[in-house]
Protein backbone atom coordinates (compact mmCIF):
# COMPACT_ATOMS: atom_id res chain seq x y z
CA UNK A 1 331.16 70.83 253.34
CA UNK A 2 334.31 70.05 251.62
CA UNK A 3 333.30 68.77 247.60
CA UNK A 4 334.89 65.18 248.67
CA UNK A 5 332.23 64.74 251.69
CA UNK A 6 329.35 66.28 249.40
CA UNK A 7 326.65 63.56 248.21
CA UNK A 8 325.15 63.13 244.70
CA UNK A 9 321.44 63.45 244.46
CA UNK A 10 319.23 63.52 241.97
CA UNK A 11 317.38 66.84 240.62
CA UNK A 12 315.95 66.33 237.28
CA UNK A 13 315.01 63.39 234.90
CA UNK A 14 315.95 64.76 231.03
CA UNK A 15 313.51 62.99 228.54
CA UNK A 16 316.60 62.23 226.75
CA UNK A 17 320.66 62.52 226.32
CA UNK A 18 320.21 65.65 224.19
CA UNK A 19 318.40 67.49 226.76
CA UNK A 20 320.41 66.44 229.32
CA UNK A 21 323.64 67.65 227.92
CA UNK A 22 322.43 70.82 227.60
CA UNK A 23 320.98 70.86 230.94
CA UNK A 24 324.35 69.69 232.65
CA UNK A 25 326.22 72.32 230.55
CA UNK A 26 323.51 75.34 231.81
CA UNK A 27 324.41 73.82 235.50
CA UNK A 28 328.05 73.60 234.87
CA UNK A 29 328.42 77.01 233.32
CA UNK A 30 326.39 78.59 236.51
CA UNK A 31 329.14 76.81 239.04
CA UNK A 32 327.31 73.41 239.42
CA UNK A 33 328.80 70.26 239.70
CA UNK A 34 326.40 68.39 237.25
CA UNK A 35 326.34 64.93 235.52
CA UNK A 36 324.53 62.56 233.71
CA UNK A 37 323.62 59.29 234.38
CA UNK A 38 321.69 57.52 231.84
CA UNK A 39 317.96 55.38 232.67
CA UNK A 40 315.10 54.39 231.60
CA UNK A 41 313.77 51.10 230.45
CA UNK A 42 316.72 49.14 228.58
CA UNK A 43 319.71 51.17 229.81
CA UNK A 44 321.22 48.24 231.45
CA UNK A 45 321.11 46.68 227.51
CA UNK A 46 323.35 49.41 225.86
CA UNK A 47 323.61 53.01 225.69
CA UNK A 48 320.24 54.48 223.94
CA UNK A 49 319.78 58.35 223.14
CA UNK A 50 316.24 58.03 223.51
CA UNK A 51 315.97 57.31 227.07
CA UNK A 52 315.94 59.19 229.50
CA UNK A 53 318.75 60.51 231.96
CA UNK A 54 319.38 61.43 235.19
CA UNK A 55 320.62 65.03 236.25
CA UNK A 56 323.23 64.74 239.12
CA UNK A 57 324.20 67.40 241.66
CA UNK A 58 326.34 67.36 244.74
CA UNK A 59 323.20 67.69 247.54
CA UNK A 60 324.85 71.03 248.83
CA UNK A 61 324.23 72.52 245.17
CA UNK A 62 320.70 70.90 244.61
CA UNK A 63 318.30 73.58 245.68
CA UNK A 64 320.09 76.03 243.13
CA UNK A 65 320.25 73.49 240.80
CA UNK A 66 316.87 72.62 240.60
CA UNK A 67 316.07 76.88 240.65
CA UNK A 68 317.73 77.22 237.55
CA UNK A 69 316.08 74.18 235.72
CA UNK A 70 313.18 75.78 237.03
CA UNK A 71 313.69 78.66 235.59
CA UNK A 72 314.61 77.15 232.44
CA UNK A 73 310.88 75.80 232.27
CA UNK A 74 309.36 78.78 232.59
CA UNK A 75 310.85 81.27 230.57
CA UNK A 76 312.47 79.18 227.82
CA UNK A 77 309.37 76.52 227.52
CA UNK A 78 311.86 73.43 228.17
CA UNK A 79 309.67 71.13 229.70
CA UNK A 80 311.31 69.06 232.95
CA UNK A 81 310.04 65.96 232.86
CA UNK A 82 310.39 65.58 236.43
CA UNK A 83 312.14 67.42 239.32
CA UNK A 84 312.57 65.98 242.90
């Protein structure tokens, strides 16, 4: 699958933007296509740091994605708030 073809699905929700920065950078640095899309209650009001965001992935690079978040979570003790 060519990148251009590739979907974007969701694989994590951050609690909030500064965990999701450095979750998109971990992703990025291990080859990942990874962004950030901001949620939670209010969003559509203004940008908020508090709430929380959406990790991104193209769906071909999900299953690793999620692995290393995963990972993350159990030897670093950064809690995912949610993986799907």
């Amino acid at each position: 699958m060519e990148a251009r073809d590739a979907r974007v699905v969701h694989v994590a929700t951050a609690p909030n933007e500064t965990f999701a920065m450095m979750w998109r950078d971990i992703l990025r640095d291990a080859g990942i296509v990874a962004l950030v899309k901001g949620g939670g209650a209010g969003y559509s009001f203004g940008h908020n740091l508090l709430n929380e965001q959406y990790i991104m992935v193209r769906d071909d690079q999900a299953e690793q994605a999620r692995q290393i978040l995963a990972d993350l979570d159990e030897t670093d003790g950064l809690v995912l708030w949610e993986t799907s």
